[in-house]
Protein backbone atom coordinates (compact mmCIF):
# COMPACT_ATOMS: atom_id res chain seq x y z
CA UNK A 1 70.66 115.72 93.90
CA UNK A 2 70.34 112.35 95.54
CA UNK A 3 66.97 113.29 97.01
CA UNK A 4 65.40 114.11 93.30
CA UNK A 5 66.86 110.84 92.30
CA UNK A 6 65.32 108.95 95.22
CA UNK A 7 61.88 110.55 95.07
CA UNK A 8 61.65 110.13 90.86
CA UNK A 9 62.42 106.47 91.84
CA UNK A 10 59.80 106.07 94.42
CA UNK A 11 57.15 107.93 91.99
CA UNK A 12 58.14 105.57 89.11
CA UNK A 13 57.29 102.51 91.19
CA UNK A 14 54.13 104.05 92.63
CA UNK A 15 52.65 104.61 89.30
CA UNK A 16 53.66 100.78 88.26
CA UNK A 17 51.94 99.49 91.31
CA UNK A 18 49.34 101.43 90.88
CA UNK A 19 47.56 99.38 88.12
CA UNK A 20 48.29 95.98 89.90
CA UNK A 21 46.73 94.40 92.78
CA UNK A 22 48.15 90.56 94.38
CA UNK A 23 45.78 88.49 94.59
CA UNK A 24 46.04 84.62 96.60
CA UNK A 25 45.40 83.12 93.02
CA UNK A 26 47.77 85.69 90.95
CA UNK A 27 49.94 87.10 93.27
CA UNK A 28 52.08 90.11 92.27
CA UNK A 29 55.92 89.08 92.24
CA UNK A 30 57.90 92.33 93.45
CA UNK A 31 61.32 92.86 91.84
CA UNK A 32 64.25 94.08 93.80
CA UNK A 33 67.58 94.63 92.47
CA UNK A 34 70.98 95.41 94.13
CA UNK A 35 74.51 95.73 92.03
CA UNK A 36 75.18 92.23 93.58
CA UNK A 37 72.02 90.83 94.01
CA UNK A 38 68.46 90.40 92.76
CA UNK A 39 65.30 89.43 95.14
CA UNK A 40 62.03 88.12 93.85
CA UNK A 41 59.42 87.96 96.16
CA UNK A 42 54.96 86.49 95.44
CA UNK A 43 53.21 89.20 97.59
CA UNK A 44 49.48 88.37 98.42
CA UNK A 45 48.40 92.09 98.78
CA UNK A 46 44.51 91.44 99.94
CA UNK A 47 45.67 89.56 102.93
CA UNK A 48 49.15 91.61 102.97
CA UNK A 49 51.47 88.31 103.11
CA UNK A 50 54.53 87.38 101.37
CA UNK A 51 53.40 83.88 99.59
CA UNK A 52 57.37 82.93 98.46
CA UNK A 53 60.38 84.68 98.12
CA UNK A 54 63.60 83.69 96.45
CA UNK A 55 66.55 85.76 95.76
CA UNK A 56 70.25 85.11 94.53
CA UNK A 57 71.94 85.01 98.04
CA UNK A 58 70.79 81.36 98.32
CA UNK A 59 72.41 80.72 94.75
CA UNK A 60 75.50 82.26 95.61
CA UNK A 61 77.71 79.10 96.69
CA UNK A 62 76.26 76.95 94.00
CA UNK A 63 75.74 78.44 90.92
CA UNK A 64 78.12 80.01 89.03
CA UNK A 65 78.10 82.70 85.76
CA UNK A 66 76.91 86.34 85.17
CA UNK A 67 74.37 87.96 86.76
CA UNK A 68 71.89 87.61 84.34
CA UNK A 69 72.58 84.43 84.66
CA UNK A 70 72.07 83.76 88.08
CA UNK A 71 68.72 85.95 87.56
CA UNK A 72 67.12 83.96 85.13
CA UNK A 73 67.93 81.15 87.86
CA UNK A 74 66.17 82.96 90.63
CA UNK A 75 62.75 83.41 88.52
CA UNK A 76 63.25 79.39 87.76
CA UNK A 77 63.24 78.39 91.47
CA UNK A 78 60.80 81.74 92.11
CA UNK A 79 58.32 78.94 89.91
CA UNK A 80 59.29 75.99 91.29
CA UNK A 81 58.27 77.77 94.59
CA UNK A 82 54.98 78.79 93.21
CA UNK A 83 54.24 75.55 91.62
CA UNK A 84 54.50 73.57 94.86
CA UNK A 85 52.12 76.56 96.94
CA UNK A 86 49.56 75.81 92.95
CA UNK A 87 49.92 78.96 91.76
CA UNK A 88 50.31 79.06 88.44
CA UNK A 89 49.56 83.14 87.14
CA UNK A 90 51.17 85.53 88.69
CA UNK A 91 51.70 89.62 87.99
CA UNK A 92 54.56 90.81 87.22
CA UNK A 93 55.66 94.03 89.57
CA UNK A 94 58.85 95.92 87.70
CA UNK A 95 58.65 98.95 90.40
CA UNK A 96 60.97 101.66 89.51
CA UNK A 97 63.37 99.09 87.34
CA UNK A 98 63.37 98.90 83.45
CA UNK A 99 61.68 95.92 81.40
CA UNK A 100 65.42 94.44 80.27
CA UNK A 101 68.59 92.51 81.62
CA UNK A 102 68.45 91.12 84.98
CA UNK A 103 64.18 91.55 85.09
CA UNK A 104 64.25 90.38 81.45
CA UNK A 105 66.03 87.23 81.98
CA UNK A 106 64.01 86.57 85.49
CA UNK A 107 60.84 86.97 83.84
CA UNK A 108 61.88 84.80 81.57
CA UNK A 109 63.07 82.23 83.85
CA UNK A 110 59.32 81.93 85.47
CA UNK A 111 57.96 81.70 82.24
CA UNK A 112 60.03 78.84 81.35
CA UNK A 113 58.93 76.99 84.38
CA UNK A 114 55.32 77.14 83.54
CA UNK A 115 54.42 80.46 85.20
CA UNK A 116 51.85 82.87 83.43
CA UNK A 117 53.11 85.95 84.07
């Protein structure tokens, strides 16, 4: 059963990526999400490079409240990262996750911060 849930998983976030492509002026910002955690990363697929990467371990000591909390953090400094490298467009790669909560509120979060995503 695990298996079929693994593989549906891995063909959801195929087809997503599918229709996207990072460039070094938009790269595509890959969305990973644990129970505990949540891990944003700017992937420059042309050249095959991570351009940033930011993720909710580094907040853990500091910031405190819910988890959608601390994501909507993550996609601020995710921004503040891009900003300094002058990216300001990115894409925006769900994988096999659904468009709400914790990739909601990050989304969110880089849009505040003045990324076009």
């Amino acid at each position: 059963m695990k298996n079929i849930k693994l593989l549906r998983k891995a063909r959801r976030a195929r087809r997503v990526r599918a229709q996207m492509e990072g460039t070094a002026e938009r790269p595509r910002v890959s969305i990973h999400r644990t129970n505990k955690y949540i891990y944003a990363q700017a992937i420059d697929d042309i050249s095959a490079k991570t351009v940033v990467s930011f993720s909710s371990l580094a907040l853990k000591k500091e910031a405190k409240g819910t988890k959608t909390d601390m994501a909507k953090e993550v996609g601020k400094q995710l921004a503040e990262l891009l900003k300094k490298n002058q990216i300001a467009k990115a894409i925006f790669d769900r994988g096999s996750f659904a468009y709400k909560g914790r990739l909601k509120a990050l989304a969110e979060g880089l849009r505040e911060n003045g990324i076009e995503v």
